[in-house]
PDB file of N, CA and C in Angstrom:
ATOM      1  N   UNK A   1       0.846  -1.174   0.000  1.00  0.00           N
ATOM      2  CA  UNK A   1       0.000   0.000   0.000  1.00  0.00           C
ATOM      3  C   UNK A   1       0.894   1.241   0.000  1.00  0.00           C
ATOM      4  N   UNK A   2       0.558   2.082  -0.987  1.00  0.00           N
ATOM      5  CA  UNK A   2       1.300   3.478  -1.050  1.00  0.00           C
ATOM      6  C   UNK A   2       1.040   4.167  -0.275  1.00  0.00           C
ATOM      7  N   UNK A   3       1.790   5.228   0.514  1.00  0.00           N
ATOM      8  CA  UNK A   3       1.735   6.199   1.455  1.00  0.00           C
ATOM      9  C   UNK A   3       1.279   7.822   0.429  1.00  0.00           C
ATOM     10  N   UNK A   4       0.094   7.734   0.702  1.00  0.00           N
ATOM     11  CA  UNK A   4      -0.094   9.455  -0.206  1.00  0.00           C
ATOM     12  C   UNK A   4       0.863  10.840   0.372  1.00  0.00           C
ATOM     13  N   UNK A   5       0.980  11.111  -0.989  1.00  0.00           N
ATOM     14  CA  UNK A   5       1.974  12.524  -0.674  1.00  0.00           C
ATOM     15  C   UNK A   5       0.994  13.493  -0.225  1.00  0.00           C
ATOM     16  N   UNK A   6       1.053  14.431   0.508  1.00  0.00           N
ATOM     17  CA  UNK A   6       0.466  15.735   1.178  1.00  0.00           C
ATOM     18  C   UNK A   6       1.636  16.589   0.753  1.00  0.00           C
ATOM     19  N   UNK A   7       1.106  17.755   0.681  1.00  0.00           N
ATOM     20  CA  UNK A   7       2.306  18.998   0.742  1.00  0.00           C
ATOM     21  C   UNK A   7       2.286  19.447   2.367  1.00  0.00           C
ATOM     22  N   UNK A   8       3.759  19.802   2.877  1.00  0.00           N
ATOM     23  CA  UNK A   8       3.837  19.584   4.144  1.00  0.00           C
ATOM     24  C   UNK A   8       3.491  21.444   4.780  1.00  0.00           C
ATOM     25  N   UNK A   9       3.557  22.198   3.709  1.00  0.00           N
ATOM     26  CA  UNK A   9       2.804  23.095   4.391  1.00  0.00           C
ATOM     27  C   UNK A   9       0.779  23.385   4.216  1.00  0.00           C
ATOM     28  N   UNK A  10       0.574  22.953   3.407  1.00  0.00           N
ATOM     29  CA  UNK A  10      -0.835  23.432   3.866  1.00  0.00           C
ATOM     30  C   UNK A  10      -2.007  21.824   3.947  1.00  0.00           C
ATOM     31  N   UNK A  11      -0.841  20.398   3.825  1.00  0.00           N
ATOM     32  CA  UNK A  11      -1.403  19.439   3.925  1.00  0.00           C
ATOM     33  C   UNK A  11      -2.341  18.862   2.995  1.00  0.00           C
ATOM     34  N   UNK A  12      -2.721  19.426   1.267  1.00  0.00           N
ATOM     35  CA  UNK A  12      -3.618  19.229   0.308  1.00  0.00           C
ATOM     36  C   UNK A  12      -2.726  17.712  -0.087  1.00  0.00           C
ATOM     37  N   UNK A  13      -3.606  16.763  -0.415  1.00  0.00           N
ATOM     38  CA  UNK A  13      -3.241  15.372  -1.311  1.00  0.00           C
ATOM     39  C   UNK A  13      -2.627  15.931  -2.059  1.00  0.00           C
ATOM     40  N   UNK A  14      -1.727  15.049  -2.694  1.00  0.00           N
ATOM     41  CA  UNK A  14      -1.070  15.528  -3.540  1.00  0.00           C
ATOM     42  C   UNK A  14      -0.956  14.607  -4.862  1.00  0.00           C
ATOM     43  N   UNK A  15      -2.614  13.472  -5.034  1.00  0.00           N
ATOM     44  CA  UNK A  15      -2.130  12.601  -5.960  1.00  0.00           C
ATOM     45  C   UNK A  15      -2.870  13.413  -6.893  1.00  0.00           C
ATOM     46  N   UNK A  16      -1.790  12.902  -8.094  1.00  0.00           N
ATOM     47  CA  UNK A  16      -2.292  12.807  -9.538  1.00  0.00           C
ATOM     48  C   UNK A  16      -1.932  14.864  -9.622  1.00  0.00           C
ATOM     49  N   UNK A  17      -1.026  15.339  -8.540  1.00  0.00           N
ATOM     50  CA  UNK A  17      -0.710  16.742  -8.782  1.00  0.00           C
ATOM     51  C   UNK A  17       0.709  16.442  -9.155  1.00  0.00           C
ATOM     52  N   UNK A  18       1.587  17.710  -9.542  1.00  0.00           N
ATOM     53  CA  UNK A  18       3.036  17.600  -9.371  1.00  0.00           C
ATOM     54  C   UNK A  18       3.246  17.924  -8.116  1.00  0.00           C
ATOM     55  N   UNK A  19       4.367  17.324  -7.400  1.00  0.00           N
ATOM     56  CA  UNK A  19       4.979  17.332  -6.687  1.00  0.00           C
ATOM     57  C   UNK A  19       6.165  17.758  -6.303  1.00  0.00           C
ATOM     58  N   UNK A  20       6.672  18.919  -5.775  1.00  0.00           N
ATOM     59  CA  UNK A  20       7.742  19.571  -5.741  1.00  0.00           C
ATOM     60  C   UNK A  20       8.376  19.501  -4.151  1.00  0.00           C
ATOM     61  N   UNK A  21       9.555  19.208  -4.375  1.00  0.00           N
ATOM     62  CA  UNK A  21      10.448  18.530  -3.046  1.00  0.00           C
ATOM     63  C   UNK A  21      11.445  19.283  -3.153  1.00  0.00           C
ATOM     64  N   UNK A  22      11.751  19.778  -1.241  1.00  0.00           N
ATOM     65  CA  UNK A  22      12.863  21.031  -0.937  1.00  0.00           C
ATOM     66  C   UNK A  22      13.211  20.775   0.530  1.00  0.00           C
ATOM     67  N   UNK A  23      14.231  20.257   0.413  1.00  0.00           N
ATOM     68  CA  UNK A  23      15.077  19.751   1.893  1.00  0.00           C
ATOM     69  C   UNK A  23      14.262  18.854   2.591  1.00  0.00           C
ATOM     70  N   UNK A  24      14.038  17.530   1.690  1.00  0.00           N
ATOM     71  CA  UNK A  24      13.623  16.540   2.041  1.00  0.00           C
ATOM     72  C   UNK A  24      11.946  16.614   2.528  1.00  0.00           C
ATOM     73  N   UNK A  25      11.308  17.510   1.835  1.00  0.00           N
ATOM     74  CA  UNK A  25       9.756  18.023   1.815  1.00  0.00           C
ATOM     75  C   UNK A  25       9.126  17.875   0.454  1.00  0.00           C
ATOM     76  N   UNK A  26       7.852  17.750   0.231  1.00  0.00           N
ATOM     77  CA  UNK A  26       7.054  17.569  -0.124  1.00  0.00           C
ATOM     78  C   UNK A  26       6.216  19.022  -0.164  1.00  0.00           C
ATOM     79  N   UNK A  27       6.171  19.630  -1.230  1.00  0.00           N
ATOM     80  CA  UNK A  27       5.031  20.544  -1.373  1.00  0.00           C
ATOM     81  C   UNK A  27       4.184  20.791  -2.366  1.00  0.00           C
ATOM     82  N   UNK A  28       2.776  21.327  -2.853  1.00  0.00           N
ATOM     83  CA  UNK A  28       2.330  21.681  -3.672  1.00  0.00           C
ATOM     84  C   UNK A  28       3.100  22.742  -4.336  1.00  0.00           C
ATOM     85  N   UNK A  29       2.458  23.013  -5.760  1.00  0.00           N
ATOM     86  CA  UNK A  29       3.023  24.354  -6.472  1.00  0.00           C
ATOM     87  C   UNK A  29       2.974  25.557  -5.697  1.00  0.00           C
ATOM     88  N   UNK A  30       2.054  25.631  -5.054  1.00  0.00           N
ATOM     89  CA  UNK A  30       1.367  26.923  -4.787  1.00  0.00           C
ATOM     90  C   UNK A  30       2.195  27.231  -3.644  1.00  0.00           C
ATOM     91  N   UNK A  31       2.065  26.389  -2.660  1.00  0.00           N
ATOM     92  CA  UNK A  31       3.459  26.791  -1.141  1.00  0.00           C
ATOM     93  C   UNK A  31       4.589  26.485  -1.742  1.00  0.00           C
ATOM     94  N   UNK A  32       5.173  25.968  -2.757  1.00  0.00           N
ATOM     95  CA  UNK A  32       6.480  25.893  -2.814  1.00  0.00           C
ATOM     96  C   UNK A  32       6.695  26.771  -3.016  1.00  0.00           C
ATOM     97  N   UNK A  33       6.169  28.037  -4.321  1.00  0.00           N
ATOM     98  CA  UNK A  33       6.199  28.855  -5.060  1.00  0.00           C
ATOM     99  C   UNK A  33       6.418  30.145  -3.705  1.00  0.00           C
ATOM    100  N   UNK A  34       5.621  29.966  -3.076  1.00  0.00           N
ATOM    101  CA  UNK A  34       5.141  31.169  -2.028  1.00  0.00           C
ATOM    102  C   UNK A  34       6.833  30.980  -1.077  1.00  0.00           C
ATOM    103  N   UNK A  35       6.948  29.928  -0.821  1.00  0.00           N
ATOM    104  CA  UNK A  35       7.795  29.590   0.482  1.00  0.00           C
ATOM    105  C   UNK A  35       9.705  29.633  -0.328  1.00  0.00           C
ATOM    106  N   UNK A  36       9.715  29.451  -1.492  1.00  0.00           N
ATOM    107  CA  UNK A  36      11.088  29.237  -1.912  1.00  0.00           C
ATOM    108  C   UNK A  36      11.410  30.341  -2.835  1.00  0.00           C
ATOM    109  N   UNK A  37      12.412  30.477  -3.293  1.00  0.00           N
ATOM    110  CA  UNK A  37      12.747  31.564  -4.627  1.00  0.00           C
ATOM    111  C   UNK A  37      14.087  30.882  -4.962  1.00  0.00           C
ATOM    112  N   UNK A  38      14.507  31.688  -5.874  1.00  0.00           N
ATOM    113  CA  UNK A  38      15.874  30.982  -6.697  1.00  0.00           C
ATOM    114  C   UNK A  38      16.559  32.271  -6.570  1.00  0.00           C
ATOM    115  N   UNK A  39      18.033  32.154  -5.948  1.00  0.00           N
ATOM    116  CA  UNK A  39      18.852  32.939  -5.892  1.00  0.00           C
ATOM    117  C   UNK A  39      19.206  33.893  -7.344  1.00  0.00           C
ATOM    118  N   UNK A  40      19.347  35.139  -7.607  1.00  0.00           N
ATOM    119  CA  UNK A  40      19.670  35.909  -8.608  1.00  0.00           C
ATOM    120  C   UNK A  40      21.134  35.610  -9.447  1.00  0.00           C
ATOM    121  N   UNK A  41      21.747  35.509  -8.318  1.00  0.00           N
ATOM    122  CA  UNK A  41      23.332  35.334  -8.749  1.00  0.00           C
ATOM    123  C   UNK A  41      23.961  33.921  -8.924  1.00  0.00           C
ATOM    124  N   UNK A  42      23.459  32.943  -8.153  1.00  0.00           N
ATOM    125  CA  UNK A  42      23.858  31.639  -8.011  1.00  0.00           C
ATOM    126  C   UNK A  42      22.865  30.958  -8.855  1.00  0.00           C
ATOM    127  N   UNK A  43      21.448  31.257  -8.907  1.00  0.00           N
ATOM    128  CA  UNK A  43      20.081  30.267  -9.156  1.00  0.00           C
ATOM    129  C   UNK A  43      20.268  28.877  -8.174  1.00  0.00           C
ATOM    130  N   UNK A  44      20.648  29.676  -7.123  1.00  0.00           N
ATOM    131  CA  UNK A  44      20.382  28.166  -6.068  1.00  0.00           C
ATOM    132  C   UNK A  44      18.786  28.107  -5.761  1.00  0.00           C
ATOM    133  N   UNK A  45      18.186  27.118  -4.732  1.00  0.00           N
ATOM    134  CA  UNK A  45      16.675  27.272  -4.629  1.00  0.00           C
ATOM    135  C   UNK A  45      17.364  27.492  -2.866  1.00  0.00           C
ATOM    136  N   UNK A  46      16.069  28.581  -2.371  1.00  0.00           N
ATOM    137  CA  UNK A  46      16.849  28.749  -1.028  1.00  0.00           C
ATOM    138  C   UNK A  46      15.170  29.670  -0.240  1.00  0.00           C
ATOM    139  N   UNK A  47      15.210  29.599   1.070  1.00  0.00           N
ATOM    140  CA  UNK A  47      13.816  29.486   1.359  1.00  0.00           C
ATOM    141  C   UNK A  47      13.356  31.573   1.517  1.00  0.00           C
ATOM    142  N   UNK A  48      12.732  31.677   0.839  1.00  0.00           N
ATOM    143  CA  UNK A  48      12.046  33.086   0.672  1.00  0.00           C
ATOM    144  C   UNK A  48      12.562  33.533   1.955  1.00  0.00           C
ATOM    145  N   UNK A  49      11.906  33.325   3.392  1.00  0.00           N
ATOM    146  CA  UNK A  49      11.699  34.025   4.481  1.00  0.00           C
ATOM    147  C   UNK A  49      13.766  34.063   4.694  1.00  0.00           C
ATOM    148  N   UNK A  50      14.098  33.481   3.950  1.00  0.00           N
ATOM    149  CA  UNK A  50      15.863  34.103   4.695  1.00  0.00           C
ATOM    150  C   UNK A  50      16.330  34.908   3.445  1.00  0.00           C
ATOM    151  N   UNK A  51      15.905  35.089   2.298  1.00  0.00           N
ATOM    152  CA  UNK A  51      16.616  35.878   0.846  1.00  0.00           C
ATOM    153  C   UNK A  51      16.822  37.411   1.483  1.00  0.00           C
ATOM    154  N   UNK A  52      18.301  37.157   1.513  1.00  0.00           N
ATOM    155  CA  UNK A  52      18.936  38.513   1.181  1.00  0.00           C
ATOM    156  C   UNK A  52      18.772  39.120   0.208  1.00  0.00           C
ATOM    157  N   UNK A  53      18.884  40.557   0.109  1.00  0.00           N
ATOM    158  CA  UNK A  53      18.865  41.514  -1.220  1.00  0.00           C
ATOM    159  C   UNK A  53      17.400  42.730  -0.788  1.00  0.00           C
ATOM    160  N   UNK A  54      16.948  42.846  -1.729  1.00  0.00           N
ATOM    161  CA  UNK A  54      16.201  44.026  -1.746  1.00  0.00           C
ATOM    162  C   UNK A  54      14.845  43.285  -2.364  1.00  0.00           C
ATOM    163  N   UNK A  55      13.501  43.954  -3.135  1.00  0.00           N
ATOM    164  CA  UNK A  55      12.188  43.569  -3.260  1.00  0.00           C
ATOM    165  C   UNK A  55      12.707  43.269  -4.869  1.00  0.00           C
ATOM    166  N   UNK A  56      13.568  43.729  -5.390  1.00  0.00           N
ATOM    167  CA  UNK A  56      14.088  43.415  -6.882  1.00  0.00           C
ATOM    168  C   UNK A  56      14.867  42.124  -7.106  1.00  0.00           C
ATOM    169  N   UNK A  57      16.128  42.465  -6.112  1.00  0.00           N
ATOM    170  CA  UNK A  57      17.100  41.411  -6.129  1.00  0.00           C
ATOM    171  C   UNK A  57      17.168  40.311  -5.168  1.00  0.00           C
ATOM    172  N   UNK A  58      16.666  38.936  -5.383  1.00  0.00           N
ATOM    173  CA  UNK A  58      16.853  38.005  -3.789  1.00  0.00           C
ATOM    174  C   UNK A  58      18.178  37.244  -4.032  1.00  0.00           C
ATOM    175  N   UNK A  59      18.698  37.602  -2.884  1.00  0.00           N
ATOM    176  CA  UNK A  59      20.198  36.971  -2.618  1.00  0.00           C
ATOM    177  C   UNK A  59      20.462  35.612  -1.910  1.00  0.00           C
ATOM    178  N   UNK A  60      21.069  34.942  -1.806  1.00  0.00           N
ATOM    179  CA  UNK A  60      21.536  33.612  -1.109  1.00  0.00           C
ATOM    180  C   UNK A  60      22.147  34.091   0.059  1.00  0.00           C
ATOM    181  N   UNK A  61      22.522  33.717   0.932  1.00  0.00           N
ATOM    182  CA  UNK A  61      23.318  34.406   2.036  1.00  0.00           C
ATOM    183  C   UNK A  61      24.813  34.466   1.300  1.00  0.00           C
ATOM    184  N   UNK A  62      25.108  33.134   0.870  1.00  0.00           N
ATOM    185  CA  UNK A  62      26.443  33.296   0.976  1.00  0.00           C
ATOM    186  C   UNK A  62      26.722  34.391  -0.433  1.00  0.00           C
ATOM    187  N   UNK A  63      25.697  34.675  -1.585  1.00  0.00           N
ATOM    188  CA  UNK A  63      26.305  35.598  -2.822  1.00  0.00           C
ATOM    189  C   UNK A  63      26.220  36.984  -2.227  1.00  0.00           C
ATOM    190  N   UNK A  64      25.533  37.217  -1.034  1.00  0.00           N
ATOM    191  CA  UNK A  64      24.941  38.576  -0.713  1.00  0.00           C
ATOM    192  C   UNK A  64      26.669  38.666   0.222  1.00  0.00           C
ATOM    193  N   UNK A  65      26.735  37.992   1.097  1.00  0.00           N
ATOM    194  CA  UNK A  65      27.726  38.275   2.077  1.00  0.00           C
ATOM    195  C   UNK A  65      29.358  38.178   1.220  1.00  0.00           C
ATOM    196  N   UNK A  66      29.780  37.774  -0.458  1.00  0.00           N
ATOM    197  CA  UNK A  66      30.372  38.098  -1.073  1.00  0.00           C
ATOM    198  C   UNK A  66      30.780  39.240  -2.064  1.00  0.00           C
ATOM    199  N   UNK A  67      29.578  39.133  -2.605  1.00  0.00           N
ATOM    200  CA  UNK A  67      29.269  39.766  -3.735  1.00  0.00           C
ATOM    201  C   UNK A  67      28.553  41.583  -3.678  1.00  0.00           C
ATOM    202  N   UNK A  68      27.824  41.322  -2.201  1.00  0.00           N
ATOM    203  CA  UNK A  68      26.856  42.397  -2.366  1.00  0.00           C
ATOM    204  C   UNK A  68      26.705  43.682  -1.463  1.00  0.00           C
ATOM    205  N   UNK A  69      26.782  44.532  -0.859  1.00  0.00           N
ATOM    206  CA  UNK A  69      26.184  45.342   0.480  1.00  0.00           C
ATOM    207  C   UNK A  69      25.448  45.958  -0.309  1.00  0.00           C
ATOM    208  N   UNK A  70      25.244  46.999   1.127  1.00  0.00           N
ATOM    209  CA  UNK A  70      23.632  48.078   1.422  1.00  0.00           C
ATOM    210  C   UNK A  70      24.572  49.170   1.700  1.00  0.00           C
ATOM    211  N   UNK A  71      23.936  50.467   1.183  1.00  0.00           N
ATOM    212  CA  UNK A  71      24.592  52.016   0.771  1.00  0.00           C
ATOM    213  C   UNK A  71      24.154  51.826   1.856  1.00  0.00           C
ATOM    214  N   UNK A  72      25.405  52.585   3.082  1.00  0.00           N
ATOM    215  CA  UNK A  72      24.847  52.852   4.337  1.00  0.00           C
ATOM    216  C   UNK A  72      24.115  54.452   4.721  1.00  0.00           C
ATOM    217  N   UNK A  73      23.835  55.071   3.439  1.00  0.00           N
ATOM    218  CA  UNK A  73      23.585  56.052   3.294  1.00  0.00           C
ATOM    219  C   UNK A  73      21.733  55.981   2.915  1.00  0.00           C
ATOM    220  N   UNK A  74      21.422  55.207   1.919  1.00  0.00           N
ATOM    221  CA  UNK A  74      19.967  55.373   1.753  1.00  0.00           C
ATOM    222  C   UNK A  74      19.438  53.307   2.010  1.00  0.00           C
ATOM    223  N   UNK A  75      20.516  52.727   1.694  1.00  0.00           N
ATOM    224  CA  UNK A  75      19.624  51.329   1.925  1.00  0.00           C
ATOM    225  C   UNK A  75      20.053  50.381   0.977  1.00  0.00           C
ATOM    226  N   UNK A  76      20.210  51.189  -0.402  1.00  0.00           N
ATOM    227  CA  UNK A  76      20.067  50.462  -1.827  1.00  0.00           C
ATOM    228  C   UNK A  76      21.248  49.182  -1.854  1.00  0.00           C
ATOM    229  N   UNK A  77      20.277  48.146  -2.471  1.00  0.00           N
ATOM    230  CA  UNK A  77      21.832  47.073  -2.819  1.00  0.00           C
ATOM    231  C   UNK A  77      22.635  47.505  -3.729  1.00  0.00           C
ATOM    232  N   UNK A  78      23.552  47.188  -3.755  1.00  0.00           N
ATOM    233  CA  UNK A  78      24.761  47.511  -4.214  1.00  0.00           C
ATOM    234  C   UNK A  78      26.168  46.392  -4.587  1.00  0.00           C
ATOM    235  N   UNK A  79      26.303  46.232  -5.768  1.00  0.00           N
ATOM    236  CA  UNK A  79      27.141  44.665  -6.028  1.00  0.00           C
ATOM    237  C   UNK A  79      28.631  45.483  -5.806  1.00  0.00           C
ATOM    238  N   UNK A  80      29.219  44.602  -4.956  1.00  0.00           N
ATOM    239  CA  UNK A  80      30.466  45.208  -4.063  1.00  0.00           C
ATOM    240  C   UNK A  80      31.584  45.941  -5.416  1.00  0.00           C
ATOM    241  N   UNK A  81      31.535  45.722  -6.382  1.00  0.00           N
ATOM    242  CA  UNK A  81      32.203  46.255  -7.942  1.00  0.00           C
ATOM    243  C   UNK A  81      31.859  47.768  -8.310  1.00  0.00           C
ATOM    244  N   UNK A  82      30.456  47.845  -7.722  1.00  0.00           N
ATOM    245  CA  UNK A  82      29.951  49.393  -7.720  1.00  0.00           C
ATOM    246  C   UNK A  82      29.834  50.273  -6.483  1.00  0.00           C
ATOM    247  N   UNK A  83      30.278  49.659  -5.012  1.00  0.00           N
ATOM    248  CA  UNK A  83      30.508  50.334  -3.582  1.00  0.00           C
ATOM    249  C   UNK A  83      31.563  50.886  -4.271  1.00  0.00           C
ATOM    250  N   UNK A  84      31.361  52.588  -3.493  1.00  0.00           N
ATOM    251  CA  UNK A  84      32.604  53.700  -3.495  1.00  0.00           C
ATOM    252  C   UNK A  84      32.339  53.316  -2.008  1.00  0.00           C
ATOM    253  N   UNK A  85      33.327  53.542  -1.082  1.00  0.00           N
ATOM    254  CA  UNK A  85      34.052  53.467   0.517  1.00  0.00           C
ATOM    255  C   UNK A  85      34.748  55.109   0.126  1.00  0.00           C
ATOM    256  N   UNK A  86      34.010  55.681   1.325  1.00  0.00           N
ATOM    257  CA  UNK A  86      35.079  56.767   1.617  1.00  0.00           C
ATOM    258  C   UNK A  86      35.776  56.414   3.029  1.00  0.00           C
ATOM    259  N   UNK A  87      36.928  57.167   3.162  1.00  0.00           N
ATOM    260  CA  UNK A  87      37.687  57.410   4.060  1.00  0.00           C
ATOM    261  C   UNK A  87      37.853  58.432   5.417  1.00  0.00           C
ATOM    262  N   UNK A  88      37.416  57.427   6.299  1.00  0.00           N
ATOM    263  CA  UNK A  88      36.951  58.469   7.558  1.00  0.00           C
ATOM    264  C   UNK A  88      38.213  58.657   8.068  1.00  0.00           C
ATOM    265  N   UNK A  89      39.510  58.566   8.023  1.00  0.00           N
ATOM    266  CA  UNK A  89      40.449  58.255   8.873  1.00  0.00           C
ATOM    267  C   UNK A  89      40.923  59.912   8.722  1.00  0.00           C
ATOM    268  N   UNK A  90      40.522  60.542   8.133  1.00  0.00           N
ATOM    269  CA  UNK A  90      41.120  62.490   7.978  1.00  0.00           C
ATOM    270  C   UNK A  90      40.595  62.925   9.221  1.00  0.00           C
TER     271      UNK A  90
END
């Protein structure tokens, strides 16, 4: 006897749907979609509620904490190639 798939966040059957699996889970389209995103820079799959970056750009931790900061002046991301650093040491 087969064990039916559920999606593990909102618990809908899941036969005869596609089935989309993310760190050993089971979800429908609809919560996967809601709950995951794909990194900008890497296209890793990595879970929405932790994406670094801004409402444009979602970051991975580790491309954001390489690749990326925040203008400590207004907020904006910023890919570390286009940070100007001034010099407080005068």
């Amino acid at each position: 006897m087969s064990k039916d798939l559920v999606c593990m966040e909102c618990g809908r059957n899941l036969g005869g749907e596609s089935v989309f699996e993310f760190e050993g889970n089971t979800y429908c389209q609809e919560c996967f979609e809601r709950l995951t995103a794909v990194c900008d820079c890497c296209e890793r799959r990595i879970w929405r509620d932790s994406a670094e970056g801004d409402s444009l750009t979602l970051l991975c931790e580790h491309c954001y904490d390489y690749s990326y900061t925040h203008c400590e002046r207004c907020g904006c991301l910023i890919h570390n190639d286009d940070a100007n650093y001034e010099d407080d040491s005068d």
